[in-house]
Protein backbone atom coordinates (compact mmCIF):
# COMPACT_ATOMS: atom_id res chain seq x y z
CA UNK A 1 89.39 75.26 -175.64
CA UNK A 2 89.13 74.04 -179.35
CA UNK A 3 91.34 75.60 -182.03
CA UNK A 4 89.88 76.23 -185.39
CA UNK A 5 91.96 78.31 -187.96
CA UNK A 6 89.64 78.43 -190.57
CA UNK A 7 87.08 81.54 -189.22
CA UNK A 8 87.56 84.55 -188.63
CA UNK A 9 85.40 83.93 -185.54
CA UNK A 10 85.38 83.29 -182.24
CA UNK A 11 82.55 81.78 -179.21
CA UNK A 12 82.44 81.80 -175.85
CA UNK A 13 79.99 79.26 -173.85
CA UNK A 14 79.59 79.28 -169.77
CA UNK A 15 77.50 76.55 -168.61
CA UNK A 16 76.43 76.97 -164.79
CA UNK A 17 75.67 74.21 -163.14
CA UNK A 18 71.90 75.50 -161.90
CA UNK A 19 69.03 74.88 -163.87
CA UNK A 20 65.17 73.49 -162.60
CA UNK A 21 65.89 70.88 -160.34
CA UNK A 22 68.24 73.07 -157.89
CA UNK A 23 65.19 75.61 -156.69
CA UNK A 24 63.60 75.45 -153.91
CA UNK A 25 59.79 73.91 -154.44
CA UNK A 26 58.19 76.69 -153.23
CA UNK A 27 60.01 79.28 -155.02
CA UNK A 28 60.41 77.39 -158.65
CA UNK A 29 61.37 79.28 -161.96
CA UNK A 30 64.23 81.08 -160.20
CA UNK A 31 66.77 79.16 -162.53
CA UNK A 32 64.53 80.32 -165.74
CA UNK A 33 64.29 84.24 -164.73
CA UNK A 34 68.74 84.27 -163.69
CA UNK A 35 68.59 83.62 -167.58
CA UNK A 36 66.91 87.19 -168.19
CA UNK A 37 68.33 88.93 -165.14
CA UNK A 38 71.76 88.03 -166.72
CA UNK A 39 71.45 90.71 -169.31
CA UNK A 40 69.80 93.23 -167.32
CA UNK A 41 73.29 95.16 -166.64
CA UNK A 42 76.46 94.59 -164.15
CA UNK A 43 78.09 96.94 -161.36
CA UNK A 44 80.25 97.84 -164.11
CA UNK A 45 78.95 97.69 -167.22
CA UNK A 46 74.96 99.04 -167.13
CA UNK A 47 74.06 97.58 -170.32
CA UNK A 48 75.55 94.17 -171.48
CA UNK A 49 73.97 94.10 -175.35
CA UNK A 50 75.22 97.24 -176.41
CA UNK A 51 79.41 96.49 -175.74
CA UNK A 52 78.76 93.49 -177.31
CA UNK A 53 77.19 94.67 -180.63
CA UNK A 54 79.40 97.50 -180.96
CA UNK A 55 82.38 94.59 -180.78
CA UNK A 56 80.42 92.66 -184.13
CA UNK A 57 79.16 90.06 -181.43
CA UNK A 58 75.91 88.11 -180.59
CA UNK A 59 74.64 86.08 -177.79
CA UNK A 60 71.65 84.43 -176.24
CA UNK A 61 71.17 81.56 -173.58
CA UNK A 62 68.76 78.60 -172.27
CA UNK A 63 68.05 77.06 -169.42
CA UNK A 64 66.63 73.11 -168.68
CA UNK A 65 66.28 70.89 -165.81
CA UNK A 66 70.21 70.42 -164.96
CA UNK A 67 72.15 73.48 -166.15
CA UNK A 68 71.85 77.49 -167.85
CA UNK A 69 74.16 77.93 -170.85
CA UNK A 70 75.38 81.52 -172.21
CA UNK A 71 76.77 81.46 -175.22
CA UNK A 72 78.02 84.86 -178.09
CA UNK A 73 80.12 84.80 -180.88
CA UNK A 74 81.97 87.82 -181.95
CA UNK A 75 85.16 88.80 -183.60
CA UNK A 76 88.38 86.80 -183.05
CA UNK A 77 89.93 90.04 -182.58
CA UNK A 78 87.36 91.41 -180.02
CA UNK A 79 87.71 87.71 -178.47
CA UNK A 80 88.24 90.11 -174.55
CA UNK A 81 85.62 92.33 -175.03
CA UNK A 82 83.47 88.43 -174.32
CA UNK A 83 85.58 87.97 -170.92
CA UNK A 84 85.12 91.27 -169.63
CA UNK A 85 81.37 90.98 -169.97
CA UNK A 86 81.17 87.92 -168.80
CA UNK A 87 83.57 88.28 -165.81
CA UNK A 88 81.62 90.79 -164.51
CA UNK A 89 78.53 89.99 -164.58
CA UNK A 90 79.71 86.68 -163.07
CA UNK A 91 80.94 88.76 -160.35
CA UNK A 92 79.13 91.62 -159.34
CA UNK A 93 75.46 91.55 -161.54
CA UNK A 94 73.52 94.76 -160.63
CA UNK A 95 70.24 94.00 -158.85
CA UNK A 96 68.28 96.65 -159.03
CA UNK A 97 64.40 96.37 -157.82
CA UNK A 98 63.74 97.80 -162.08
CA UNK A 99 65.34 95.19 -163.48
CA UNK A 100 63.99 93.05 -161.26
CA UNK A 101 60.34 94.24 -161.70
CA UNK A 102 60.67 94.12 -165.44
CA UNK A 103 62.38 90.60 -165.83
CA UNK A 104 59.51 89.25 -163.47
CA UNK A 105 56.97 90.81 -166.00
CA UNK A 106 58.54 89.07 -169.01
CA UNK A 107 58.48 85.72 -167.26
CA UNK A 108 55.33 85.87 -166.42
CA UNK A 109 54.24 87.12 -169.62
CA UNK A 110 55.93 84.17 -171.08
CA UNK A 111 54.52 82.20 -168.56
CA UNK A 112 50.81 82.73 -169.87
CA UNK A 113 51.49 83.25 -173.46
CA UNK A 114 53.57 80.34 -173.96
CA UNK A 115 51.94 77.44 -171.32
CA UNK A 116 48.59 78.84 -170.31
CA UNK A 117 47.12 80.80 -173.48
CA UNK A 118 48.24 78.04 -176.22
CA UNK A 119 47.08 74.99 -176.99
CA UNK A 120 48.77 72.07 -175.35
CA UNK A 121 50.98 74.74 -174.06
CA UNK A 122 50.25 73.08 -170.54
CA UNK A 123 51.23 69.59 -171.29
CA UNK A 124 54.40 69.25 -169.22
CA UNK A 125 52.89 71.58 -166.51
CA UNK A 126 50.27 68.39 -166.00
CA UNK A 127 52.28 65.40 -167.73
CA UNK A 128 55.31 66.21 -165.46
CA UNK A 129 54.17 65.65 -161.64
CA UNK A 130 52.21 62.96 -163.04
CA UNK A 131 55.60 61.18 -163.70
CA UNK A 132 57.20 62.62 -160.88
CA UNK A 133 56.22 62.27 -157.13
CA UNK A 134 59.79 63.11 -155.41
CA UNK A 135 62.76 64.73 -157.71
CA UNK A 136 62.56 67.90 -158.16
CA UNK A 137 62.04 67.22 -162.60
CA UNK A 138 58.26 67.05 -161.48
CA UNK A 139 58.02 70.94 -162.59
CA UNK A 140 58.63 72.68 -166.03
CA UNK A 141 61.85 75.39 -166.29
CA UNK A 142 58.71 77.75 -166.26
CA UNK A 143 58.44 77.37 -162.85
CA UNK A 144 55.36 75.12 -161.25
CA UNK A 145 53.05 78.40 -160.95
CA UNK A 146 53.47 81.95 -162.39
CA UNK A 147 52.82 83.03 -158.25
CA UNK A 148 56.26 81.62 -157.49
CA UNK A 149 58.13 84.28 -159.92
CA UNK A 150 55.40 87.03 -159.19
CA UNK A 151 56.15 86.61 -155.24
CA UNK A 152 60.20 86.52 -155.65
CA UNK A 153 61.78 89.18 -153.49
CA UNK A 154 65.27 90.82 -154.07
CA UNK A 155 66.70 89.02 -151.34
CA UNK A 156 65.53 86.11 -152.76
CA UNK A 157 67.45 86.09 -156.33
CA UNK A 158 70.51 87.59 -154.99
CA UNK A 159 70.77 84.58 -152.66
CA UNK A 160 70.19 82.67 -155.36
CA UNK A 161 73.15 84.42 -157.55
CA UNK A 162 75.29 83.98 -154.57
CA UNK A 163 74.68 80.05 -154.40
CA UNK A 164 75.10 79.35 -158.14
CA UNK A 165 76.82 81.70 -160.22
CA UNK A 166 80.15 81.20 -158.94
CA UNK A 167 83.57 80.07 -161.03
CA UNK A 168 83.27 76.48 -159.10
CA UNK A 169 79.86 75.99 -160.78
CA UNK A 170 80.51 77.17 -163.80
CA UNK A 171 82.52 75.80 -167.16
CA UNK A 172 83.94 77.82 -169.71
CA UNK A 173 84.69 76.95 -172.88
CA UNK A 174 86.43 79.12 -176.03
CA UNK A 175 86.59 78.19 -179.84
CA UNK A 176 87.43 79.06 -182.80
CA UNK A 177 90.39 81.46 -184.40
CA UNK A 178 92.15 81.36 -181.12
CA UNK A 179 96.00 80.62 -179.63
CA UNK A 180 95.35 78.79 -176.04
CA UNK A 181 99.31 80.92 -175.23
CA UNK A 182 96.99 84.28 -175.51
CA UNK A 183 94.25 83.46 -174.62
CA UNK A 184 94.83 81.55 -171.27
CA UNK A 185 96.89 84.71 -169.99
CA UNK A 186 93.31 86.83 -170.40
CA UNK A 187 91.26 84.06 -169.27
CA UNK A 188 93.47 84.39 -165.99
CA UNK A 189 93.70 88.21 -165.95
CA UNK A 190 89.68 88.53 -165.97
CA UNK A 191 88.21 85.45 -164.38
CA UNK A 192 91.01 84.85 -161.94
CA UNK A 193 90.26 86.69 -159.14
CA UNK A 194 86.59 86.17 -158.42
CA UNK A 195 86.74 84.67 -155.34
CA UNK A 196 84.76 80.53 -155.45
CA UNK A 197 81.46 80.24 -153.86
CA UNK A 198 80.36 77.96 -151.52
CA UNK A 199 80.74 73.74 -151.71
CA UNK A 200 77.14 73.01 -152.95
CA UNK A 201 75.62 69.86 -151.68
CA UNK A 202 73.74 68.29 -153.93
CA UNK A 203 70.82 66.06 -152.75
CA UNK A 204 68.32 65.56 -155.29
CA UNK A 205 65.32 63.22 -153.82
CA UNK A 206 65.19 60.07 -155.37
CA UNK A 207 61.91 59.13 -157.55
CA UNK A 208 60.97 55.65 -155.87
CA UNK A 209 60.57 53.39 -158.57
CA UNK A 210 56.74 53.05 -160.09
CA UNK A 211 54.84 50.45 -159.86
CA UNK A 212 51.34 51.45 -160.87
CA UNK A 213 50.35 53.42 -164.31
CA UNK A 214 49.21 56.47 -163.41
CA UNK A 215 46.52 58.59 -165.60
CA UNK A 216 45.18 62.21 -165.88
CA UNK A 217 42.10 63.31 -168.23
CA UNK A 218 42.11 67.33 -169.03
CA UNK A 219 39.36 68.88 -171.37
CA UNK A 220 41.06 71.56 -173.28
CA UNK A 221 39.97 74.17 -176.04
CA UNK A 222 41.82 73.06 -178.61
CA UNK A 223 41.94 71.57 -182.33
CA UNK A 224 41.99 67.65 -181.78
CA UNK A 225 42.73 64.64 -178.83
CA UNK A 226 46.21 63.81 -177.93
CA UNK A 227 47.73 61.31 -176.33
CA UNK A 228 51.04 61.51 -174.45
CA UNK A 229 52.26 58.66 -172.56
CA UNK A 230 55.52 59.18 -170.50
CA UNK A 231 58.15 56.17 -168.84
CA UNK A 232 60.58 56.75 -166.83
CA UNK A 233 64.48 56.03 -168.32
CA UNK A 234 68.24 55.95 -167.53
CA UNK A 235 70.34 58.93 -166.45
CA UNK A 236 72.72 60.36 -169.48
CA UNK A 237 75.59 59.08 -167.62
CA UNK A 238 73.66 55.41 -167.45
CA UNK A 239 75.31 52.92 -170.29
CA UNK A 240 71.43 52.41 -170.83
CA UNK A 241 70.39 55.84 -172.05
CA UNK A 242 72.46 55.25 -175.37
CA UNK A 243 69.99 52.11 -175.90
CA UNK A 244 66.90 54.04 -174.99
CA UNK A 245 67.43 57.26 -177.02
CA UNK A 246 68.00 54.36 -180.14
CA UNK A 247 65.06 53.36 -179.03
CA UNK A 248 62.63 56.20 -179.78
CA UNK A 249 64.43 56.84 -183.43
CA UNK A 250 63.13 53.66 -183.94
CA UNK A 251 60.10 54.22 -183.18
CA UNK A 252 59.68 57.91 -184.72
CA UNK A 253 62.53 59.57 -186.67
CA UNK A 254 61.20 60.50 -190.11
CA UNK A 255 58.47 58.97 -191.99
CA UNK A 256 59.99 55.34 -192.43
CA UNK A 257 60.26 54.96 -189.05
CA UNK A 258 57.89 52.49 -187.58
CA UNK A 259 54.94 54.55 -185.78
CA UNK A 260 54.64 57.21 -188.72
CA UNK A 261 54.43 53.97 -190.68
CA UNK A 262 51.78 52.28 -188.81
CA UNK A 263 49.96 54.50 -187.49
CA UNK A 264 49.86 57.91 -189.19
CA UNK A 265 50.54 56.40 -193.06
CA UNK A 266 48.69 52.76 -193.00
CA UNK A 267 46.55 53.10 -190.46
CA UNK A 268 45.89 56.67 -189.87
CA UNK A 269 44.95 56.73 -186.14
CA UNK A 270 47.42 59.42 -185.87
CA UNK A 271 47.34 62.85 -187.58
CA UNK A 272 51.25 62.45 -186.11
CA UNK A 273 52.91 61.12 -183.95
CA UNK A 274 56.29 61.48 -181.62
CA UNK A 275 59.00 59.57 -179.62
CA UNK A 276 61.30 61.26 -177.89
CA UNK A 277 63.57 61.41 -174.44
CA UNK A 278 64.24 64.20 -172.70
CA UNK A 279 68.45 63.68 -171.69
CA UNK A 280 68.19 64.72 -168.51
CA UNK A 281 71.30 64.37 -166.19
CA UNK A 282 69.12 62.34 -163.70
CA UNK A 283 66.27 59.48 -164.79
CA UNK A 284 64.58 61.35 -167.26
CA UNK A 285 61.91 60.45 -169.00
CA UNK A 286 60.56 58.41 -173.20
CA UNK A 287 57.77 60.15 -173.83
CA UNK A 288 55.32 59.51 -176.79
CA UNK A 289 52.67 62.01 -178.25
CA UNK A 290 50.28 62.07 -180.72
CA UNK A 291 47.82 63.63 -182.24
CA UNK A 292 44.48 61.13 -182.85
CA UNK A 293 42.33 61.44 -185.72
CA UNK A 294 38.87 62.75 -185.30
CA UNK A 295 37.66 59.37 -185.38
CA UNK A 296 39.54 57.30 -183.14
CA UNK A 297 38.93 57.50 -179.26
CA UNK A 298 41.73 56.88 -176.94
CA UNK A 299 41.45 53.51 -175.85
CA UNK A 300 42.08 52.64 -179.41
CA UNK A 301 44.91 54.71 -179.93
CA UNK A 302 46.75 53.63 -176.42
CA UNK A 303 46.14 50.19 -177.98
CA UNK A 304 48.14 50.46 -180.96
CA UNK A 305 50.92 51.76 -179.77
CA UNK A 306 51.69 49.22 -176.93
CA UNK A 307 51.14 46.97 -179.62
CA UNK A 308 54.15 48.70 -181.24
CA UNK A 309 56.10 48.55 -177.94
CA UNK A 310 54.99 44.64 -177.57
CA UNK A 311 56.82 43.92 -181.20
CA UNK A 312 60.04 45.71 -179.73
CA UNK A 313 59.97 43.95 -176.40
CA UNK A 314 58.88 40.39 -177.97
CA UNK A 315 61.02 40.06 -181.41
CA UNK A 316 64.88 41.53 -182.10
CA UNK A 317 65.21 45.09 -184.43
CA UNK A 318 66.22 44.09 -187.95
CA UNK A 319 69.84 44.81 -188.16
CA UNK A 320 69.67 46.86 -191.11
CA UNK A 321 66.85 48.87 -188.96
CA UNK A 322 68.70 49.48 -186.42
CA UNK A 323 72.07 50.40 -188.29
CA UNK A 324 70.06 53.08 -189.78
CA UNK A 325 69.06 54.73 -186.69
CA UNK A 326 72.70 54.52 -186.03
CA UNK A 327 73.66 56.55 -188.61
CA UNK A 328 71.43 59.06 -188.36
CA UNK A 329 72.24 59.89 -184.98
CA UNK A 330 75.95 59.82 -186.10
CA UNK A 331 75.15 62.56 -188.54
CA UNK A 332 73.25 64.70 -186.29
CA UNK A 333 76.96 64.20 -183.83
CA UNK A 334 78.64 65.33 -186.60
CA UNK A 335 76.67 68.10 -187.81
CA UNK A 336 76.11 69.73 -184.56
CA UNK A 337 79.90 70.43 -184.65
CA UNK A 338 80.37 71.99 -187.76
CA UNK A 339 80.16 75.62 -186.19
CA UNK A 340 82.15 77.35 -183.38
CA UNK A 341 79.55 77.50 -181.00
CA UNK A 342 78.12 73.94 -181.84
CA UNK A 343 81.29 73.21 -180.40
CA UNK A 344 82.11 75.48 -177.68
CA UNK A 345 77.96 73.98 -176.32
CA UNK A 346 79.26 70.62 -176.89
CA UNK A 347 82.13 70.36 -175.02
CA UNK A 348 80.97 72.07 -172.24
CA UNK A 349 78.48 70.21 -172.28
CA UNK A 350 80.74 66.90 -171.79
CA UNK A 351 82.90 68.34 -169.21
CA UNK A 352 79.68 68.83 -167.08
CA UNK A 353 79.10 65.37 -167.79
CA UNK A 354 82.43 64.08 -167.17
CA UNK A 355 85.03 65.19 -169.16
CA UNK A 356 85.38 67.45 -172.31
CA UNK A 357 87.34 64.74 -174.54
CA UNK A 358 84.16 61.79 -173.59
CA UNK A 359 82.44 63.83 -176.72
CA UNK A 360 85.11 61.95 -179.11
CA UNK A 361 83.83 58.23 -177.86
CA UNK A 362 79.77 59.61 -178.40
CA UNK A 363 79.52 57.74 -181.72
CA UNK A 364 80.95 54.40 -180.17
CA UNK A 365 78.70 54.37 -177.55
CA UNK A 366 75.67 54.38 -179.92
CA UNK A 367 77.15 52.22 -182.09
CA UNK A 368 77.94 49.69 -179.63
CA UNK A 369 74.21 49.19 -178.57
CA UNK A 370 73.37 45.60 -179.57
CA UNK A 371 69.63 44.29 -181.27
CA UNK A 372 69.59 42.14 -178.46
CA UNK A 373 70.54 44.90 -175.72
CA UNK A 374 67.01 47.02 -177.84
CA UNK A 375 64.99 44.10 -176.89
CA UNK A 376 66.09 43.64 -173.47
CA UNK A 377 65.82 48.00 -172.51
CA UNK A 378 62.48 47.91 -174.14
CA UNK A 379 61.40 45.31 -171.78
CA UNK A 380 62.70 47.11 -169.08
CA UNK A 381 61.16 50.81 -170.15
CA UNK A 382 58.06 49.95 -171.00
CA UNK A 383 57.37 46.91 -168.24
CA UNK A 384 53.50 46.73 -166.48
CA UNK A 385 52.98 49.33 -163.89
CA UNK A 386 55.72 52.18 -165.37
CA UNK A 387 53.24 54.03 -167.75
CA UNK A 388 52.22 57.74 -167.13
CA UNK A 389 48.84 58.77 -169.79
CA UNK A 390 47.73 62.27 -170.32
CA UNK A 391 44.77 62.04 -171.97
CA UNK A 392 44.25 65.22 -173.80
CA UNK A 393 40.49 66.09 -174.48
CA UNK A 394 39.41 68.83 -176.74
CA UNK A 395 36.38 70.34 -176.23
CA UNK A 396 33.38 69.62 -178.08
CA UNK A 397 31.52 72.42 -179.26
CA UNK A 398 27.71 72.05 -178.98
């Protein structure tokens, strides 16, 4: 809980531990559709929108590779009209074979409008088990193929539900306008008795480490060539993943950083260009992606940016650089708990990770991370035999 006197507000988060990487490979997206099945109604409450609104509140909810987060905000006042919806669908959600019919149609409509129908929509369906031979991060949240969601049975999603969306996989976390002496008591009264599921086992196959670059050509109907080039990186929990994400604002967060410099402003090979990580809970992966110009081919462009990679792995960040980055991610920690919910996502967030309070030592952690320590990951990261390529054709019209 987090006390905050100054709204009038209130939020309610509950993270379950289930998200991508827990499905079974042959029945993938399961963790993606529990996320719309959620809101399709409980054994005691048919319609879970409708309460909710009437109470002033809102709500919505994600899913990714480790976990599925549902979050509202409402009234302080109406603060147990959130745990009695929540409680129950956490107990007792209604399956019923029309909810289940029409959640499977909105996946799968999602499915082809949002990674089959749009360009580059199918990046991460290719770029992924290109990376990823073993762990189960080889396929999207989507699911690996829209048969796997189309084929799902009733038995199978309420075995599912059984498994995962239990109080002992689950985190709940309340902020805002609240008194912890109030609102533990109704915490208790509607969450207390559902009975704990099962001890999961967790056994995620390891990804043996790479040792050979890997590549994969696609010809595409779309605008212009892209390039995405994928590594593999530390785990969140891994004292390396605060170097790493540092790292990629280097290379590409906002135009002074040094790829938009390069290679989009001086030397326009890139129409744009991205670095990024995707933070997942196990070795996730620093991805780049760009855009080429119409007149550069990709050999070229793959060029230049390893020669951007070489600088970073052969000479030590400018301190000044580097403390900039710093900064800005420092901000971005700040700002993102300004609101209620920012904070109620946050910190349960942190407790899956370890413990609610680590969120107060984020900033250190960053700011801790050395020039020479840059030098030293980036030699690790981006070392001969690690690289994934995507090479992103578009079609040439004749």
């Amino acid at each position: 809980m987090h006390q905050d006197p100054h709204t009038p507000m209130a939020a309610v988060n509950i993270l379950y531990k289930v998200g991508a990487r827990d499905e079974d490979p042959e029945k993938t997206g399961f963790a993606h559709l529990f996320e719309h099945l959620m809101f399709g109604g409980s054994v005691n409450i048919p319609s879970y929108d409708n309460p909710l609104q009437q109470a002033g509140g809102e709500n919505n909810a994600f899913t990714n590779n480790d976990f599925t987060n549902y979050y509202l905000t409402l009234p302080k006042n109406n603060l147990e009209t959130a745990f009695w919806l929540e409680s129950d669908r956490m107990l007792s959600l209604a399956f019923s074979r029309k909810s289940l019919r029409v959640q499977k149609q909105v996946v799968t409509e999602e499915f082809k409008q949002n990674y089959l129908n749009q360009p580059y929509g199918d990046v991460y369906l290719l770029l992924k088990p290109l990376a990823y031979k073993h762990h189960p991060y080889q396929w999207n949240t989507i699911g690996k193929e829209i048969s796997h969601i189309e084929k799902a049975t009733m038995d199978d999603v309420k075995h599912f539900y059984s498994r995962y969306y239990n109080p002992n996989n689950a985190i709940l976390c309340v902020t805002g306008n609240i008194h912890p002496d109030k609102v533990i008591p109704q915490i208790e009264n509607w969450f207390g008795s559902i009975p704990s599921g099962a001890e999961l086992q967790r056994n995620y196959p390891a990804e043996p480490e790479q040792k050979e670059n890997r590549t994969l050509t696609v010809e595409r109907d779309v605008p212009q060539d892209a390039l995405y080039m994928a590594w593999h990186m530390p785990a969140r929990n891994e004292k390396e993943y605060y170097t790493s994400d540092l790292i990629s604002d280097l290379l590409s967060n906002g135009d002074s950083s040094r790829l938009f410099q390069r290679l989009v402003k001086d030397k326009q090979w890139f129409t744009d260009i991205n670095a990024y990580i995707t933070g997942d809970m196990d070795r996730g992966l620093f991805i780049i992606s760009g855009k080429l110009n119409p007149s550069v081919d990709f050999h070229s462009a793959e060029e230049q940016i390893e020669k951007e990679l070489t600088k970073l792995t052969e000479h030590l960040v400018e301190e000044e650089e580097l403390q900039k980055v710093k900064n800005k991610i420092e901000a971005n920690l700040v700002f993102s708990e300004i609101s209620i919910l920012g904070k109620a996502m946050s910190l349960s967030y942190f407790e899956m990770l370890s413990k609610a309070e680590d969120i107060n030592n984020e900033t250190e952690k960053y700011q801790a991370v050395r020039r020479e320590d840059i030098r030293e990951q980036a030699r690790k990261l981006f070392a001969e035999g690690k690289k994934n390529v995507l090479y992103y054709k578009a079609k040439k019209n004749s």
